[in-house]
N, C-alpha and C. Protein backbone atom coordinates (compact mmCIF):
# COMPACT_ATOMS: atom_id res chain seq x y z
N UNK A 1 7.01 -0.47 17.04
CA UNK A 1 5.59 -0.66 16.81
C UNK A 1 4.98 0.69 16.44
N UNK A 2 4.43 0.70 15.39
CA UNK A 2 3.78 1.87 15.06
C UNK A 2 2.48 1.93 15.71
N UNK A 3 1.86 3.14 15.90
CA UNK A 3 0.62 3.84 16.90
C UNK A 3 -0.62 3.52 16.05
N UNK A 4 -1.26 3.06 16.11
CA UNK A 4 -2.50 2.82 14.96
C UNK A 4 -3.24 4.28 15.37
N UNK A 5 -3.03 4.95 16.17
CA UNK A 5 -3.78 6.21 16.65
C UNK A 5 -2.97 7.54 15.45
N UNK A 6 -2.10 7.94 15.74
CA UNK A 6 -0.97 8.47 15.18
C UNK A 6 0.02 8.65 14.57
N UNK A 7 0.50 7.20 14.32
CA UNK A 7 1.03 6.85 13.00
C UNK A 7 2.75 6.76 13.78
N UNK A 8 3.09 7.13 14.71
CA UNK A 8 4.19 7.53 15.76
C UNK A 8 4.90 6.15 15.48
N UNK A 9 6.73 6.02 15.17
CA UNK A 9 6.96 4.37 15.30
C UNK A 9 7.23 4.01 17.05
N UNK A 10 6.84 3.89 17.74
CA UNK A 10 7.36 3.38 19.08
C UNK A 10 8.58 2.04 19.49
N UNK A 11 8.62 1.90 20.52
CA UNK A 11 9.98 0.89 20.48
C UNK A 11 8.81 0.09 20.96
N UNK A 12 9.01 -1.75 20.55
CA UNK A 12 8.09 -2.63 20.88
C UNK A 12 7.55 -2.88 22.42
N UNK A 13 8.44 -2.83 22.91
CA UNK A 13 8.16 -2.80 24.41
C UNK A 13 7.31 -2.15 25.15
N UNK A 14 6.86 -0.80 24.48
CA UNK A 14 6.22 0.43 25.16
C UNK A 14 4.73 -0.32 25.42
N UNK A 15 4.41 0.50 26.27
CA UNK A 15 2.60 0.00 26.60
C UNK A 15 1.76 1.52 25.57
N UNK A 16 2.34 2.14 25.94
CA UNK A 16 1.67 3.88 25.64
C UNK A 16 2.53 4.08 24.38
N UNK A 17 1.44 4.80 23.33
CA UNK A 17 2.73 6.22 22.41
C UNK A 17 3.22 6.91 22.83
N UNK A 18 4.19 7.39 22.58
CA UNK A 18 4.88 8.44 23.37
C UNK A 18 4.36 9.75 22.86
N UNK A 19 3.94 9.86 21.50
CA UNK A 19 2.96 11.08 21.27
C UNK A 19 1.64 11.22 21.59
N UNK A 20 1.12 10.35 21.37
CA UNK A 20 -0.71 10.49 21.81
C UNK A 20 -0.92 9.69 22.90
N UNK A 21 -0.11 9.42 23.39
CA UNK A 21 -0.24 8.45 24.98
C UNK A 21 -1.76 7.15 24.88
N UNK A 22 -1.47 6.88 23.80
CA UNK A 22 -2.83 5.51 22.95
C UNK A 22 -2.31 4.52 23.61
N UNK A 23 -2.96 3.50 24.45
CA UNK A 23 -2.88 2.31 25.03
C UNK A 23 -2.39 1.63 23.73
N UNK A 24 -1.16 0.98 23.59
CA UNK A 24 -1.01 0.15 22.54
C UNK A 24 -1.00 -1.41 22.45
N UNK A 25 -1.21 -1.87 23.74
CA UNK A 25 -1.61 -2.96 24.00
C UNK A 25 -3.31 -3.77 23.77
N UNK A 26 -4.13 -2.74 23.34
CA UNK A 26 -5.36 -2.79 23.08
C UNK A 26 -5.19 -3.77 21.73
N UNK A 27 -6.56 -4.45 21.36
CA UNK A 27 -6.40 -4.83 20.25
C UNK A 27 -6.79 -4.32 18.59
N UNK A 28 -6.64 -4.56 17.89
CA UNK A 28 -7.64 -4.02 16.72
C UNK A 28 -8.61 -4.42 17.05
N UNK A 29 -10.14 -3.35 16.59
CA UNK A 29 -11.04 -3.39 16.85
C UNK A 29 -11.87 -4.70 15.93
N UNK A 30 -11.10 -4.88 14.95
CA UNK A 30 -11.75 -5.63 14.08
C UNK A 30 -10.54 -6.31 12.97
N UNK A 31 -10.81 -7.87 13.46
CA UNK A 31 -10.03 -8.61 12.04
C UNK A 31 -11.25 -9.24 10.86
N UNK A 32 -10.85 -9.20 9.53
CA UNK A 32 -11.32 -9.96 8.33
C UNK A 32 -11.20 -11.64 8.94
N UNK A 33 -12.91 -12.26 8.64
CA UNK A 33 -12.98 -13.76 9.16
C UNK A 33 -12.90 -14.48 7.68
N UNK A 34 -13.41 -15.91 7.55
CA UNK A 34 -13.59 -15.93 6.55
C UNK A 34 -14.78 -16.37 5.48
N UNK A 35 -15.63 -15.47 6.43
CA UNK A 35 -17.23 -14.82 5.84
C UNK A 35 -16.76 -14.01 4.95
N UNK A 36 -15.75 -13.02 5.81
CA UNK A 36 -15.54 -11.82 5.08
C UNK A 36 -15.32 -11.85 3.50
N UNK A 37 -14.22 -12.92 3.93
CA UNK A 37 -13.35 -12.86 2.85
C UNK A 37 -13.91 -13.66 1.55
N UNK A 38 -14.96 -14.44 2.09
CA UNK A 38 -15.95 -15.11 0.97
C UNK A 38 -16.86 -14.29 0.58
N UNK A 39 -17.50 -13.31 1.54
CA UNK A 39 -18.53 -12.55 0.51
C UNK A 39 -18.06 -11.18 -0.32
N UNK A 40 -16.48 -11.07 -0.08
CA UNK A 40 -15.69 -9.75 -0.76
C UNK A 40 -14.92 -10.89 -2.16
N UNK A 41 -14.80 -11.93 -2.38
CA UNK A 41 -14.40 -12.79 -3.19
C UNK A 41 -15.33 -13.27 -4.21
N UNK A 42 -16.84 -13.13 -3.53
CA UNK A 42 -18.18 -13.67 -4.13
C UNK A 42 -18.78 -12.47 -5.28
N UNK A 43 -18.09 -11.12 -4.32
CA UNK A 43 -18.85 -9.60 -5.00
C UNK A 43 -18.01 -9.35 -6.55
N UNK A 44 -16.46 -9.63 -6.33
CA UNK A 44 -15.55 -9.51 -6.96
C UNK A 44 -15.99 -10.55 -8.03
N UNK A 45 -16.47 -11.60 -8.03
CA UNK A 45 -16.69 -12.48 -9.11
C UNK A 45 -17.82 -12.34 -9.47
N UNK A 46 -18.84 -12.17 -9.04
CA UNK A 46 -19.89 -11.47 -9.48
C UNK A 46 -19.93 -10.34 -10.73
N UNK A 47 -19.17 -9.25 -9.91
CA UNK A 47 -18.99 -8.13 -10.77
C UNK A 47 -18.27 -8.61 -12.13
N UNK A 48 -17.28 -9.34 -12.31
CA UNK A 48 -16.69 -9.92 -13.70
C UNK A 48 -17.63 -10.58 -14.12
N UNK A 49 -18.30 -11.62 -13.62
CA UNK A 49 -19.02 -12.27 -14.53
C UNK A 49 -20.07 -11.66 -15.15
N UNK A 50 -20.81 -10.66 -14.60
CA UNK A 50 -21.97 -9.82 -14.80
C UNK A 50 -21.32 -8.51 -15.91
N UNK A 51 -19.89 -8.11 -15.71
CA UNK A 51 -19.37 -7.45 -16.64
C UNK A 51 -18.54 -8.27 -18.37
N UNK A 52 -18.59 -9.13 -17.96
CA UNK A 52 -18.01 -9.81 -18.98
C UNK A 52 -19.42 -9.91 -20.24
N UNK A 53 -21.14 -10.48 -19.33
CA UNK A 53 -22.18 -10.79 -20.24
C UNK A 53 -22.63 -9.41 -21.14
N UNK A 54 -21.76 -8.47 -19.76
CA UNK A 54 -22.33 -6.79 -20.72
C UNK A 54 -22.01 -6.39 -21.36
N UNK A 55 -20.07 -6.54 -21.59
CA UNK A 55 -19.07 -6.43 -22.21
C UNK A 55 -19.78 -7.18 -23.83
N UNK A 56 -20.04 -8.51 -23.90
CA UNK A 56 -20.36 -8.95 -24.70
C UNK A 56 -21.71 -9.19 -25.73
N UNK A 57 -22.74 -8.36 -24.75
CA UNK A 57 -23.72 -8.14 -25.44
C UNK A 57 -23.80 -6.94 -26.34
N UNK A 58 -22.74 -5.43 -25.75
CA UNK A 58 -22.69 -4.45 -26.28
C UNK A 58 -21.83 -4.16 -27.36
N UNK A 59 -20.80 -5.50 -27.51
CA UNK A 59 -19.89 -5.50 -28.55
C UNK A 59 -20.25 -6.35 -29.88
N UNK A 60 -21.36 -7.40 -29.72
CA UNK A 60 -22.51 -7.49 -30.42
C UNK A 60 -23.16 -6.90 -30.99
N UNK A 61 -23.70 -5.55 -30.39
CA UNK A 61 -24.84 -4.63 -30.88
C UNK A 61 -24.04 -3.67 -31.88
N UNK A 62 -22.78 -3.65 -32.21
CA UNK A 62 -21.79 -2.82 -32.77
C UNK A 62 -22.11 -3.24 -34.67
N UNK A 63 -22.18 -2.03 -35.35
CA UNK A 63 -22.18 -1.99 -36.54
C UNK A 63 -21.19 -3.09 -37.26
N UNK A 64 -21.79 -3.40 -38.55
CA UNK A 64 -20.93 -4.18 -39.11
C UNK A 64 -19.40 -3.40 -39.87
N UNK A 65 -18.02 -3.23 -40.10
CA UNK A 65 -17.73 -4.48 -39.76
C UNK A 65 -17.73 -5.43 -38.83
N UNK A 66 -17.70 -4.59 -37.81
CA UNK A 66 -16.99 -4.73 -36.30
C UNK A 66 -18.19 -5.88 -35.44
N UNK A 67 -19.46 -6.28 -36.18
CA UNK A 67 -19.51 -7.23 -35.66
C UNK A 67 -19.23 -9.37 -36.07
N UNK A 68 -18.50 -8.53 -36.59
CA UNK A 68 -18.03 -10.01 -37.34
C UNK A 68 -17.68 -11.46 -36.52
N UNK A 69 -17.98 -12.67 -35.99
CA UNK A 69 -17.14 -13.28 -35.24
C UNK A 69 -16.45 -13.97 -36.27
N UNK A 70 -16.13 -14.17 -37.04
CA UNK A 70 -15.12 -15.08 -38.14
C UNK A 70 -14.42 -14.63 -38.67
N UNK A 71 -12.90 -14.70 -38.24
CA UNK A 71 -11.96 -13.87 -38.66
C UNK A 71 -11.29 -14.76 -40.07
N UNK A 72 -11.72 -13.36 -41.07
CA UNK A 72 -11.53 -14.18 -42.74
C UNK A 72 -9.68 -15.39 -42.16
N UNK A 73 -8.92 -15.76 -43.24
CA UNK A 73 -8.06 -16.44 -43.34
C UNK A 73 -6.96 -15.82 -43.49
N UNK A 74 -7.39 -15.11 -44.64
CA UNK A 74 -6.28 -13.96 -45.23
C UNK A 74 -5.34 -13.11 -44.25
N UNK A 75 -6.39 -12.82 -43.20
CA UNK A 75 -5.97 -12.07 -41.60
C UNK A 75 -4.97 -12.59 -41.11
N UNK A 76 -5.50 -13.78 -40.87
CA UNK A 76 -4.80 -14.60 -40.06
C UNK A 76 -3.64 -15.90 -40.42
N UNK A 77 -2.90 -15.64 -40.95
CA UNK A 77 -2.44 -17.31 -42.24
C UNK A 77 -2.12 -17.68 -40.92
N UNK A 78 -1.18 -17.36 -39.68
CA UNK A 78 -0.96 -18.24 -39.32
C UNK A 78 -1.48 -19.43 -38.12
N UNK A 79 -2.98 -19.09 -38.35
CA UNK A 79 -4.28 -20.06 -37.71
C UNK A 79 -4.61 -21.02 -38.88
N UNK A 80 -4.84 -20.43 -39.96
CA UNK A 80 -5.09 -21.54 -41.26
C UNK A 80 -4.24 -21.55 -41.91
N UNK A 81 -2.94 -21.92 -41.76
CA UNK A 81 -1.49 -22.35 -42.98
C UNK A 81 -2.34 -23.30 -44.22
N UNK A 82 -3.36 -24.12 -43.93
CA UNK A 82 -3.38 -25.09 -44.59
C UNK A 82 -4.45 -24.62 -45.77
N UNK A 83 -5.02 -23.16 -45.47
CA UNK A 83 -6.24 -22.88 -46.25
C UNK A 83 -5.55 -21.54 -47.18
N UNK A 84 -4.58 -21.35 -46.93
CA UNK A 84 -3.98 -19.64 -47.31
C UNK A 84 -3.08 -20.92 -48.49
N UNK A 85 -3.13 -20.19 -49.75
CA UNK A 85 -1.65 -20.96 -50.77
C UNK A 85 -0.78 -20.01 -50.63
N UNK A 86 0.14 -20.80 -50.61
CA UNK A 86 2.19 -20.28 -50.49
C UNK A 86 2.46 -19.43 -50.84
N UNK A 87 2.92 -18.24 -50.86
CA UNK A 87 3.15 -17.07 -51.99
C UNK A 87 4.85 -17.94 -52.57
C-alpha cells in the first residue's frame, strides 16, 4: 500500500508508514460523486460546443479563397464521378 502522505510503498497489512508514521487506515478525504462527475462532463461539453460556434464563425470571417463552402468538382472527382468526364 502506498502512503498517500509520502509516497512510501508499505506492506498491506501495516496500520502506520513506516516513513512518516501517517495513519493509513484513515480514509481519503474526498471521493468524486456523481454531481461531480456530471458537472465536470457538462463543463467539458460546454467548452466544445461553445468552441466549435467560434471555431466556425472565425473561419467564416476568413478572406476569399478560403472562404468558400463548395468544393469545385475538379478537386474532388471522387465525390462527383458522375459530373467530372473520363480522361
Amino acid at each position: 500500500m502506498k502512503c498517500p502522505n509520502c509516497g512510501y510503498e508499505n506492506r498491506p497489512t501495516l496500520k502506520y508508514c513506516k516513513k512518516c508514521a501517517r495513519d493509513l487506515t484513515l480514509a481519503p478525504i474526498w471521493f468524486p460523486n456523481w454531481r461531480w462527475h456530471l458537472k465536470v462532463l457538462s463543463v467539458i461539453y460546454l467548452i466544445l460546443i461553445v468552441g466549435f460556434f467560434v471555431i466556425r464563425f472565425l473561419l467564416h470571417k476568413l478572406p476569399p479563397p478560403y472562404n468558400i463552402r463548395q468544393i469545385p468538382p475538379e478537386m474532388t472527382p471522387w465525390l462527383y464521378p458522375h459530373k467530372v468526364p473520363p480522361k
